[in-house]
N, C-alpha and C. Protein backbone atom coordinates (compact mmCIF):
# COMPACT_ATOMS: atom_id res chain seq x y z
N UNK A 1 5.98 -67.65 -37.82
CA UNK A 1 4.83 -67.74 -36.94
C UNK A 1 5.27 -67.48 -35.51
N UNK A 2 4.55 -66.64 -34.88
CA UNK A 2 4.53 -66.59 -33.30
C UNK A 2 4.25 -68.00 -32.35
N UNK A 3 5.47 -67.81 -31.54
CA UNK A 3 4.91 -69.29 -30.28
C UNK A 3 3.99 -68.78 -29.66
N UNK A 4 3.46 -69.65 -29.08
CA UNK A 4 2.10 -69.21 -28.02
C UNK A 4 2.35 -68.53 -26.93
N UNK A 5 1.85 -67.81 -26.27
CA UNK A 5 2.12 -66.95 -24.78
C UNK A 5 2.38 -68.37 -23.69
N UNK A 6 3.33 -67.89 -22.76
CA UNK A 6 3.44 -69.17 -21.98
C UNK A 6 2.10 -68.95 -21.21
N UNK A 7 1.62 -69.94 -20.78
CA UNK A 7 0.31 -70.22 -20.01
C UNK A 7 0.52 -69.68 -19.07
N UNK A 8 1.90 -69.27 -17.74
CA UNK A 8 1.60 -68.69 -16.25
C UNK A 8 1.34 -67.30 -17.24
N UNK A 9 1.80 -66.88 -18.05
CA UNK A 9 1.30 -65.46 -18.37
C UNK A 9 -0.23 -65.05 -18.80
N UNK A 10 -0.53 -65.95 -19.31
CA UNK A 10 -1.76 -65.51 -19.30
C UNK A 10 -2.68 -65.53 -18.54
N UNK A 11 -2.12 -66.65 -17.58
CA UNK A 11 -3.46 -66.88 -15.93
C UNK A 11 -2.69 -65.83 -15.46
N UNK A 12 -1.92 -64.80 -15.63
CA UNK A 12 -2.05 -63.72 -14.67
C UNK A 12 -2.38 -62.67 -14.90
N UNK A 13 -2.33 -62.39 -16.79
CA UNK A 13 -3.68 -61.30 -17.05
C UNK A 13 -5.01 -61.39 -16.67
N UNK A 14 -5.03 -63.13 -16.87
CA UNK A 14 -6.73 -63.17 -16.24
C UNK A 14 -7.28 -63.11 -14.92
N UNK A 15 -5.69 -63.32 -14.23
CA UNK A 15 -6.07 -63.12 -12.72
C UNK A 15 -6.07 -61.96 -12.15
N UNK A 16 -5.22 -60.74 -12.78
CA UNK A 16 -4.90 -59.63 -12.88
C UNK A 16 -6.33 -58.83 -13.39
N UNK A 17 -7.14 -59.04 -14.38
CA UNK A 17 -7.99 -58.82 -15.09
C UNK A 17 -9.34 -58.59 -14.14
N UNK A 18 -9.56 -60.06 -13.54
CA UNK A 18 -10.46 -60.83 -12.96
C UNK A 18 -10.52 -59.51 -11.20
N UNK A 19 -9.07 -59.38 -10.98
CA UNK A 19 -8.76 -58.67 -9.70
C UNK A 19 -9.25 -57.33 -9.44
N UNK A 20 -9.14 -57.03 -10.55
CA UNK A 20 -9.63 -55.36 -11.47
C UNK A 20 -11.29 -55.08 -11.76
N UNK A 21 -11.50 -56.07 -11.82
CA UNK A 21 -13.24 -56.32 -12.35
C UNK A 21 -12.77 -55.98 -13.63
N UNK A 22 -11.42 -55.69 -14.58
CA UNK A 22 -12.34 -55.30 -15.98
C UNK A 22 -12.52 -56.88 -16.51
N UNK A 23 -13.65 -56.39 -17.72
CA UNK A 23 -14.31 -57.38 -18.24
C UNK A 23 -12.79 -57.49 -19.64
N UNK A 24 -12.56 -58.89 -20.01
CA UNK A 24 -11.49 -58.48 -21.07
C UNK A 24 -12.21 -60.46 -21.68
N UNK A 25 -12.39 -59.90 -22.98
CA UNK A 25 -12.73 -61.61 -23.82
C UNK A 25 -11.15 -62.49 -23.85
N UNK A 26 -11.53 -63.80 -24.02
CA UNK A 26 -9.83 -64.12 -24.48
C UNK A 26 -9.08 -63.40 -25.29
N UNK A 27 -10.02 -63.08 -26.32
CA UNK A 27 -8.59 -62.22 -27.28
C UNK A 27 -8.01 -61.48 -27.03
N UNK A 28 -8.94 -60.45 -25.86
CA UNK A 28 -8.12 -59.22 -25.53
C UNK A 28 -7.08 -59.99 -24.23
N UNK A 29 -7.23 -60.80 -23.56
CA UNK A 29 -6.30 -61.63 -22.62
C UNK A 29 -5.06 -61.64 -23.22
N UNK A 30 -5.19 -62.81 -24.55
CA UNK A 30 -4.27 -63.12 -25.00
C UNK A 30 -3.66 -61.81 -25.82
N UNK A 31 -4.23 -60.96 -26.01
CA UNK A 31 -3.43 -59.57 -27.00
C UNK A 31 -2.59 -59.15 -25.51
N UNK A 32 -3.16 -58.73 -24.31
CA UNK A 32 -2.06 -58.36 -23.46
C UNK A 32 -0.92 -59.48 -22.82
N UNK A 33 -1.37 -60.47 -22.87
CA UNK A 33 -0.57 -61.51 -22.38
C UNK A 33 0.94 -61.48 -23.33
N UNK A 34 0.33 -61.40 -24.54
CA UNK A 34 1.41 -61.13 -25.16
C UNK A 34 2.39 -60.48 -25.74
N UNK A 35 2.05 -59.19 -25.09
CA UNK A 35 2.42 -57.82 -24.86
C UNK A 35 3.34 -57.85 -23.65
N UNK A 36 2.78 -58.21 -22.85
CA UNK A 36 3.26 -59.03 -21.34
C UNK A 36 4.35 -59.96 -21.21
N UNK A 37 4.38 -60.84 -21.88
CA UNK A 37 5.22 -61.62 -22.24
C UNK A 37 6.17 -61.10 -23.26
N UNK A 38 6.60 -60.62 -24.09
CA UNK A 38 7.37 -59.61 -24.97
C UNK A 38 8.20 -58.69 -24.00
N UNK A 39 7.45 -57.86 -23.14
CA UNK A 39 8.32 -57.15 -22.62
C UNK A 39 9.12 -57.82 -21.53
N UNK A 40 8.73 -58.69 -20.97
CA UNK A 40 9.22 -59.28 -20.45
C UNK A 40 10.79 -60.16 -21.07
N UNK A 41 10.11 -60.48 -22.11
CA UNK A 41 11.73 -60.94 -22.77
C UNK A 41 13.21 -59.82 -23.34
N UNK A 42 12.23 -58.74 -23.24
CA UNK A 42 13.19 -57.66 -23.31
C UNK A 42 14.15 -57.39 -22.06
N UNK A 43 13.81 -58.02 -20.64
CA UNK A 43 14.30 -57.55 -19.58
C UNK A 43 14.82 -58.51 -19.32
N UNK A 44 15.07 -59.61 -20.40
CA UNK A 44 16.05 -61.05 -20.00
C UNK A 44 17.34 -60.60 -19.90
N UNK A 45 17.36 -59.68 -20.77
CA UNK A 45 18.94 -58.96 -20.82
C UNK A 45 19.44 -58.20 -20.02
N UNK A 46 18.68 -57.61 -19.85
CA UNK A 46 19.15 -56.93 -17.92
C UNK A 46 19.20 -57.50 -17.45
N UNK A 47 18.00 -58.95 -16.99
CA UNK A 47 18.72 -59.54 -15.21
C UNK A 47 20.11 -60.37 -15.78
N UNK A 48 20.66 -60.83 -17.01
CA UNK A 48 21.66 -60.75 -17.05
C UNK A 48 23.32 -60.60 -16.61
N UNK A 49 22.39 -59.08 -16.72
CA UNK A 49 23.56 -58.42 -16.91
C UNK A 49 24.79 -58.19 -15.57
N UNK A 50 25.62 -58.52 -15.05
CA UNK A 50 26.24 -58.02 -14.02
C UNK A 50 25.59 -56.77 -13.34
N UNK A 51 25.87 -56.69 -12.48
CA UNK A 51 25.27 -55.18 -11.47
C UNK A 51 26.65 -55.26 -10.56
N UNK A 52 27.44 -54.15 -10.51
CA UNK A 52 28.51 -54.10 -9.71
C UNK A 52 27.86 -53.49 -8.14
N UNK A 53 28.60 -54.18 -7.15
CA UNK A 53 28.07 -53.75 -5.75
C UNK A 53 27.87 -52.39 -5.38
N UNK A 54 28.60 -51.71 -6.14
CA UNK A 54 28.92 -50.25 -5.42
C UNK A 54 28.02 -49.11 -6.63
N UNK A 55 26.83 -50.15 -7.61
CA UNK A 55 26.71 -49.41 -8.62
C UNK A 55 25.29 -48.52 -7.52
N UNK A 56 25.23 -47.16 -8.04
CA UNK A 56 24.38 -46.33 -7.57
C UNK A 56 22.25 -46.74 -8.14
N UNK A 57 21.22 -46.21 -7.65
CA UNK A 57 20.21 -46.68 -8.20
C UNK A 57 20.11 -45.20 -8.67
N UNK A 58 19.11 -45.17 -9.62
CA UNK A 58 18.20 -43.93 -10.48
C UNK A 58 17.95 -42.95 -9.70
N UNK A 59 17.85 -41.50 -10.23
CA UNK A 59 17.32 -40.78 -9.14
C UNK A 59 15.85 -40.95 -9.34
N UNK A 60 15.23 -40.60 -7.91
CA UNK A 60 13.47 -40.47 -8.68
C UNK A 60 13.43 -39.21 -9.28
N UNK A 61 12.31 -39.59 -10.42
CA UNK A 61 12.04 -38.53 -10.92
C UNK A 61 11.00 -37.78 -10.40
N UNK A 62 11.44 -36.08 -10.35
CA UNK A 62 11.01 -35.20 -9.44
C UNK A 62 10.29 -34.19 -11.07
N UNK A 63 9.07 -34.47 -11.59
CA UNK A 63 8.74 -32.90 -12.62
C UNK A 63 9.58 -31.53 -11.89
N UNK A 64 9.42 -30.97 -12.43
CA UNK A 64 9.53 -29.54 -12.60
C UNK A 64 8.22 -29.01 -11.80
N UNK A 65 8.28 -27.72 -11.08
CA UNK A 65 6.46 -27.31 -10.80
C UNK A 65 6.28 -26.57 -11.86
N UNK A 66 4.85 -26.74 -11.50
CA UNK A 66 4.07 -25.98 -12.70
C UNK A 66 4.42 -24.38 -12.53
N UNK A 67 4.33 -23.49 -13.79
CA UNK A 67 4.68 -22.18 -13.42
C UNK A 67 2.91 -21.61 -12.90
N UNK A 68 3.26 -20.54 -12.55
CA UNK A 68 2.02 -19.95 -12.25
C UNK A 68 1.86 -19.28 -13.13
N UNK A 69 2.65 -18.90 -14.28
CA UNK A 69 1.79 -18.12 -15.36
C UNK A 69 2.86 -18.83 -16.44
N UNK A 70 2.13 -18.71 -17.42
CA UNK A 70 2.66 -18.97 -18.91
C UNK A 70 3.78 -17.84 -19.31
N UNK A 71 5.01 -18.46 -19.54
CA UNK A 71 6.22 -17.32 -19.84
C UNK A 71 6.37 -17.18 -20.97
N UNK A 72 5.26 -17.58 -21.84
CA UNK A 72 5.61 -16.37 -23.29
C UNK A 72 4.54 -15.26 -23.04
């Protein structure tokens, strides 16, 4: 069985929700809350993780431009 979503997570879909105007019933609250909460436990392991001082950040990602014509 699943534990319950912790409660600050879900007052912040609903506050999040509420901020947005969308309309969302509890269930759909609690379906993202706990979506929300999930990924969130995935990123327990990163803050974790050491970060060395001198480590570099991501580049941003830059697309490609669009071509002006289709190359086939």
């Amino acid at each position: 069985m699943n534990e319950p979503t912790p409660a600050h997570i879900v007052d912040y879909v609903r506050s999040a929700a509420r901020f947005v105007r969308l309309v969302l019933d509890d269930a759909a609250i609690e379906r993202v809350a706990m979506h929300l909460a999930r990924t969130d436990a995935m990123v327990d392991g990163l803050r974790l993780m050491p970060l060395p001082h001198d480590a570099e950040p991501a580049e941003i990602f830059r697309p490609a431009p669009f071509p002006d014509t289709d190359p086939l």
